[in-house]
Protein backbone atom coordinates (compact mmCIF):
# COMPACT_ATOMS: atom_id res chain seq x y z
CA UNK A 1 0.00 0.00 0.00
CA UNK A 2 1.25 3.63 -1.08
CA UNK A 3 2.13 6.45 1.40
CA UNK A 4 2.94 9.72 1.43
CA UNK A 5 6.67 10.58 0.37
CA UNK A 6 8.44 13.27 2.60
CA UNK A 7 10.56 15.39 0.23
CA UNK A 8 13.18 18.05 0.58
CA UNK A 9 13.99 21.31 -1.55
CA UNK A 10 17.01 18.80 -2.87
CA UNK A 11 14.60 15.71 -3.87
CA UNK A 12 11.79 18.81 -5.44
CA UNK A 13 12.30 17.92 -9.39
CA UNK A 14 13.33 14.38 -9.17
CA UNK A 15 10.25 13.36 -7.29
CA UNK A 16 6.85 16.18 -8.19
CA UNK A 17 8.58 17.75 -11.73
CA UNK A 18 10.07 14.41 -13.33
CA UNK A 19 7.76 12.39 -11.79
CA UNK A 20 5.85 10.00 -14.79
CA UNK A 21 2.66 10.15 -12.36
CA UNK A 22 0.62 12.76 -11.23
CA UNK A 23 1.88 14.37 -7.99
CA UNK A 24 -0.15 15.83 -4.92
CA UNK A 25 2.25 17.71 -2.76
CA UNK A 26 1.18 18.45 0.91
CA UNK A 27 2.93 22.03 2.17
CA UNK A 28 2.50 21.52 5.77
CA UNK A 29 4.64 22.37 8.95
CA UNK A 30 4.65 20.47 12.15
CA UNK A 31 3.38 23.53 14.32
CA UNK A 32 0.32 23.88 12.04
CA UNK A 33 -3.06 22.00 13.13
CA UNK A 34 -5.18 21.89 9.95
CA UNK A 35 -2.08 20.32 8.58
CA UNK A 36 -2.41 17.80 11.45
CA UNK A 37 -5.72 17.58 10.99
CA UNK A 38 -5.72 16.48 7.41
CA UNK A 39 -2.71 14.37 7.58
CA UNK A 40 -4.66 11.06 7.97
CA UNK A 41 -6.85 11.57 4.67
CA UNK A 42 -3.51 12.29 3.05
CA UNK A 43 -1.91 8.87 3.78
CA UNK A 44 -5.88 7.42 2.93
CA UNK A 45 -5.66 8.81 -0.32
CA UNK A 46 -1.51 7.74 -0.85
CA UNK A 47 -3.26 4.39 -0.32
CA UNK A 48 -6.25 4.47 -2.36
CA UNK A 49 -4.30 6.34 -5.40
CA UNK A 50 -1.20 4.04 -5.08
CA UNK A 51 -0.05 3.58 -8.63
CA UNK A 52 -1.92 6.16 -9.87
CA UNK A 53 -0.37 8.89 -8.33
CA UNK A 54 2.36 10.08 -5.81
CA UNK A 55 1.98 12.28 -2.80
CA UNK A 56 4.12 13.85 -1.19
CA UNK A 57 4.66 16.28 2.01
CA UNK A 58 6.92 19.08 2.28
CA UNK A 59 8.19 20.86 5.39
CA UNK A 60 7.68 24.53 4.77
CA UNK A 61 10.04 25.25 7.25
CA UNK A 62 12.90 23.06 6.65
CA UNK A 63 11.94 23.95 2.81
CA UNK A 64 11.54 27.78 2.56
CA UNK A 65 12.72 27.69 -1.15
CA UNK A 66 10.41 25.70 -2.42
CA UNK A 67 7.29 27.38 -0.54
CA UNK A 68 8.59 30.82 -1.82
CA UNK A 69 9.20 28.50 -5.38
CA UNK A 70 5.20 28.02 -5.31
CA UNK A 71 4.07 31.07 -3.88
CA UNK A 72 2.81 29.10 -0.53
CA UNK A 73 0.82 31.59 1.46
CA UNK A 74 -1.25 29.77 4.06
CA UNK A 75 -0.62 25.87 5.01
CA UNK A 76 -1.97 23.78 4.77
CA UNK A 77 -1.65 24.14 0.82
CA UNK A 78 -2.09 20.91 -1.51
CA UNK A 79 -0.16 21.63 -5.07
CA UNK A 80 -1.19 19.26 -7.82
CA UNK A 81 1.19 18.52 -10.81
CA UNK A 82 0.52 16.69 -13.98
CA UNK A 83 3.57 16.38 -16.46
CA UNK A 84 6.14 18.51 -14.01
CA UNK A 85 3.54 21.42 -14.50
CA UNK A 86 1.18 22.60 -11.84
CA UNK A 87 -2.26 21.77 -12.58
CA UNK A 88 -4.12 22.71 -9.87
CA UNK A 89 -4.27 23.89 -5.81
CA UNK A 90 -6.23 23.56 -2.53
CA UNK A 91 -5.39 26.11 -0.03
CA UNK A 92 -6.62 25.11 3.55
CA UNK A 93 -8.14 22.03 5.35
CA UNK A 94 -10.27 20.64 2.63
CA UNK A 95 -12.58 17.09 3.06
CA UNK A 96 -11.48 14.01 1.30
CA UNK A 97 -14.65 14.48 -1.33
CA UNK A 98 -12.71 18.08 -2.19
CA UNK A 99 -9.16 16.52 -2.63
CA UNK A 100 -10.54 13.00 -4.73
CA UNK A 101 -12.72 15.93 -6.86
CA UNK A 102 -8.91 17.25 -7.57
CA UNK A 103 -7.22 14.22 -8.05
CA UNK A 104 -9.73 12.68 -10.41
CA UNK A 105 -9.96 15.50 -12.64
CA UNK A 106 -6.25 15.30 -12.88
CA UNK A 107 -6.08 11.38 -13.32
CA UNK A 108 -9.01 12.07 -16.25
CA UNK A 109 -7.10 14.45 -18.50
């Protein structure tokens, strides 16, 4: 079964921009309690969309270039990436319904 993939400013492009799946990347900081909040649904969905797509958490404060990078204004933020471009965003604590909306427009194009 999939889960999430913690990634650093160093592992950015070889794991969301060269990556041959569609990537969900979870901005989040350990201080930050939507991010805690929504952290379970985000290993549910790692499972449910294993194969299909990769997700993966970044520490916006261990991270600060690649927040700045994405123009990351409020965490929890949830990038998604199709074909090393970004393809879509959800800013805040959002329900699973909201984030499989996202990911299966992104797995249908």
């Amino acid at each position: 079964m999939g889960s999430a993939v913690n990634i650093t400013t160093e592992s950015w492009d070889k794991e969301v921009i060269k990556s041959d799946l569609p990537v969900m990347v979870d901005f989040w900081a350990p201080w930050c309690g939507p991010c805690k909040m929504i952290a379970p649904t985000i290993e549910e969905l790692a499972g449910e969309y294993d194969g299909q797509l990769k997700v993966c958490k970044i520490n916006t404060d261990e991270n600060p270039e690649v927040s700045s990078q994405n123009q990351i204004m409020g965490i929890p933020s949830l990038l998604f990436f199709k074909d090393g471009k970004l393809f879509d965003k959800i800013v805040g604590a959002a329900s699973k319904k909201q984030f499989k909306e996202k990911i299966d427009a992104i797995l249908s194009k």
